[in-house]
C-alpha atoms as a PDB file:
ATOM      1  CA  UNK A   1     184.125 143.564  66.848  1.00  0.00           C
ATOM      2  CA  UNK A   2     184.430 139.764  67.573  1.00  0.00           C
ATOM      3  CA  UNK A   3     184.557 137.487  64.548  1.00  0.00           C
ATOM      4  CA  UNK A   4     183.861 134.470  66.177  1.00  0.00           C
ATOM      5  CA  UNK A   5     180.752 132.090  64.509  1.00  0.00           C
ATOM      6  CA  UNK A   6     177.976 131.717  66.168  1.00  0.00           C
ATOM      7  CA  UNK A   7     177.744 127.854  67.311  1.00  0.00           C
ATOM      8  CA  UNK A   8     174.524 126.787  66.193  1.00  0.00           C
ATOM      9  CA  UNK A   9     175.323 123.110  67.829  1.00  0.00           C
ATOM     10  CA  UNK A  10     175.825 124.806  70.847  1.00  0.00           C
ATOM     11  CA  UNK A  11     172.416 126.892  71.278  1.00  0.00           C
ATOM     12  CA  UNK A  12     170.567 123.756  70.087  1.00  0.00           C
ATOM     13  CA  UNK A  13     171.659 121.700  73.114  1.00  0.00           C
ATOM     14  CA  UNK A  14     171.695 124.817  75.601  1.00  0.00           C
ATOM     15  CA  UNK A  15     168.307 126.006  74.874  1.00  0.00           C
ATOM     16  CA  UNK A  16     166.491 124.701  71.695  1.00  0.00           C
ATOM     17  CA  UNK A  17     166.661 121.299  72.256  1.00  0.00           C
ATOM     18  CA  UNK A  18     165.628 121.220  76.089  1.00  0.00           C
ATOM     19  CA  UNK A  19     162.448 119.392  76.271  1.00  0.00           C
ATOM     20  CA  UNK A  20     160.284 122.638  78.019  1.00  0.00           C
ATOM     21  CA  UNK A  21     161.316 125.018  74.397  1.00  0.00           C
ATOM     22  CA  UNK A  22     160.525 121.662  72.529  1.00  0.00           C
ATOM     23  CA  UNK A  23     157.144 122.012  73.767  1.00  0.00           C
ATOM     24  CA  UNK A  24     156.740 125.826  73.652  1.00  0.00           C
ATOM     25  CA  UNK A  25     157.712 125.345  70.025  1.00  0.00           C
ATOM     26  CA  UNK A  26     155.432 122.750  69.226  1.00  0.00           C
ATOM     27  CA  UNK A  27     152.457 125.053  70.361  1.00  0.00           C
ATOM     28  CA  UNK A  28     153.526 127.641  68.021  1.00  0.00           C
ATOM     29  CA  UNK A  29     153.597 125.322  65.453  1.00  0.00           C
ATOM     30  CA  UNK A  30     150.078 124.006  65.808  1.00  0.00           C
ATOM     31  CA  UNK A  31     148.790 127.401  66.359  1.00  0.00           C
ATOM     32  CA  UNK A  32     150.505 128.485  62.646  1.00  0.00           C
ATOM     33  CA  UNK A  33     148.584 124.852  61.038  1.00  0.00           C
ATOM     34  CA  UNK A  34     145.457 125.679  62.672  1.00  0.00           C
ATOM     35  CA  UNK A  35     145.561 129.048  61.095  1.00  0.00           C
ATOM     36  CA  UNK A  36     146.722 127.588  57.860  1.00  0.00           C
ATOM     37  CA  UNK A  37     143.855 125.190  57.718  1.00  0.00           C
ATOM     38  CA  UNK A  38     140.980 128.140  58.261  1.00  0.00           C
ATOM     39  CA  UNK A  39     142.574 129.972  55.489  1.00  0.00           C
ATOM     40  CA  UNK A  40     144.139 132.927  56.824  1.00  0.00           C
ATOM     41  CA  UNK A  41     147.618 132.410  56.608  1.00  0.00           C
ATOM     42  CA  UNK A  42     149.695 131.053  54.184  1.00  0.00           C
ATOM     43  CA  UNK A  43     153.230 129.382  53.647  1.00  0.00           C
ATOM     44  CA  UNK A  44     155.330 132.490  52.729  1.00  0.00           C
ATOM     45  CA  UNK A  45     152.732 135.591  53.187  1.00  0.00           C
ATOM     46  CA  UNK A  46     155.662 137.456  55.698  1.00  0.00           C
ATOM     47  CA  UNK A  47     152.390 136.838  58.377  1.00  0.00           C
ATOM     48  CA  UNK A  48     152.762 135.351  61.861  1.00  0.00           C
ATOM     49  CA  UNK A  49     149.966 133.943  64.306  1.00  0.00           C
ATOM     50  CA  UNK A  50     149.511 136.308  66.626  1.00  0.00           C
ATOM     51  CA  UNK A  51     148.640 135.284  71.033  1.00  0.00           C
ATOM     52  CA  UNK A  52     146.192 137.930  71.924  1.00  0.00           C
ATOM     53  CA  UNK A  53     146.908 137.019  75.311  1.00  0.00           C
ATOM     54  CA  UNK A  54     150.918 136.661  74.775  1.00  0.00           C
ATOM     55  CA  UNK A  55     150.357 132.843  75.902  1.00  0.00           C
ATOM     56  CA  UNK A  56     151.473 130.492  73.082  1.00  0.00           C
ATOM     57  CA  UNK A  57     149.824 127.548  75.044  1.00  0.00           C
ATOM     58  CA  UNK A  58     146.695 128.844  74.480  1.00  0.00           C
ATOM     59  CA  UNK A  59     145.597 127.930  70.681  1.00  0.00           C
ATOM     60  CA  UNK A  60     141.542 128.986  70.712  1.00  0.00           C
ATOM     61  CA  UNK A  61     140.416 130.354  68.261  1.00  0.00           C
ATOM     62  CA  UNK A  62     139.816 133.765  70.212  1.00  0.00           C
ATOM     63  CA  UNK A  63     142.770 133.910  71.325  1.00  0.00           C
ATOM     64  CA  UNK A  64     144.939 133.905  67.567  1.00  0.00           C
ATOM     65  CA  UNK A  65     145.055 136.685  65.296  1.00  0.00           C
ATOM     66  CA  UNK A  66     147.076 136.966  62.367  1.00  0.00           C
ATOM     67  CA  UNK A  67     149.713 140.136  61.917  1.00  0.00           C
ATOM     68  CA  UNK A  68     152.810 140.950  59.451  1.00  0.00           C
ATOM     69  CA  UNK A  69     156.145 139.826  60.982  1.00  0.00           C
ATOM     70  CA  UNK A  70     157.275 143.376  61.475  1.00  0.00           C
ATOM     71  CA  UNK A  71     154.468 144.055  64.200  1.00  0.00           C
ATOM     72  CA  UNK A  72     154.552 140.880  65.871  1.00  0.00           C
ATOM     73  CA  UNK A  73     158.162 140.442  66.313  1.00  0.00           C
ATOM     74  CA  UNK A  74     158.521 143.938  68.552  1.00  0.00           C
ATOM     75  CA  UNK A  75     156.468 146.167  70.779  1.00  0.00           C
ATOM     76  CA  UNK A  76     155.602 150.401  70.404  1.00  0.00           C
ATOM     77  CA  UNK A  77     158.452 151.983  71.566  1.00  0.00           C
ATOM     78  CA  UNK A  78     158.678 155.465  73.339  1.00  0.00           C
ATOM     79  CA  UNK A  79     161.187 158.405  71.797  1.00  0.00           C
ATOM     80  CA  UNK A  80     164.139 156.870  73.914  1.00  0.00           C
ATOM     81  CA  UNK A  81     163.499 153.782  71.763  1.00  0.00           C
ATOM     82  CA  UNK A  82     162.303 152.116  75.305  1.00  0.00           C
ATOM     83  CA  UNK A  83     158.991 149.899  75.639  1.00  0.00           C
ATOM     84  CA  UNK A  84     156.258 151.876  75.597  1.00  0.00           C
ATOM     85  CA  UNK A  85     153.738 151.644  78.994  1.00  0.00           C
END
């Protein structure tokens, strides 16, 4: 195995610091405060703001839902460990 560092510096300016993820992040962001301010999430509850839809541009209130990190952060997998349809 490698033992190289990740470059931090180096994914900023590739990807995290392009002005299109700027945005995208931003959205996130605003969706977590809006959540915040309603009450149903709070700083350090291991709970993310949920998309219904999977579009992070869309903030309604509809449209967010509030899950542990665990089930937002993958998807039902099959036996094979694969995506389930």
């Amino acid at each position: 195995m490698a033992d190289k560092k990740r470059n931090y510096r180096k994914e900023y300016d590739n990807y995290q610091g392009k002005p299109e993820q700027i945005k995208k992040r931003g959205e996130r962001v605003k969706a977590r405060r809006l959540t915040e301010k309603e009450g149903r999430v709070h700083k350090g509850d291991k709970k993310d703001v949920a998309h219904k839809n999977n579009d992070t541009s869309d903030n309604s209130k509809s449209n967010r839902g509030v899950q542990s990190e665990s089930r937002n952060r993958s998807f039902p997998r099959d036996k094979n460990a694969k995506r389930k349809k």
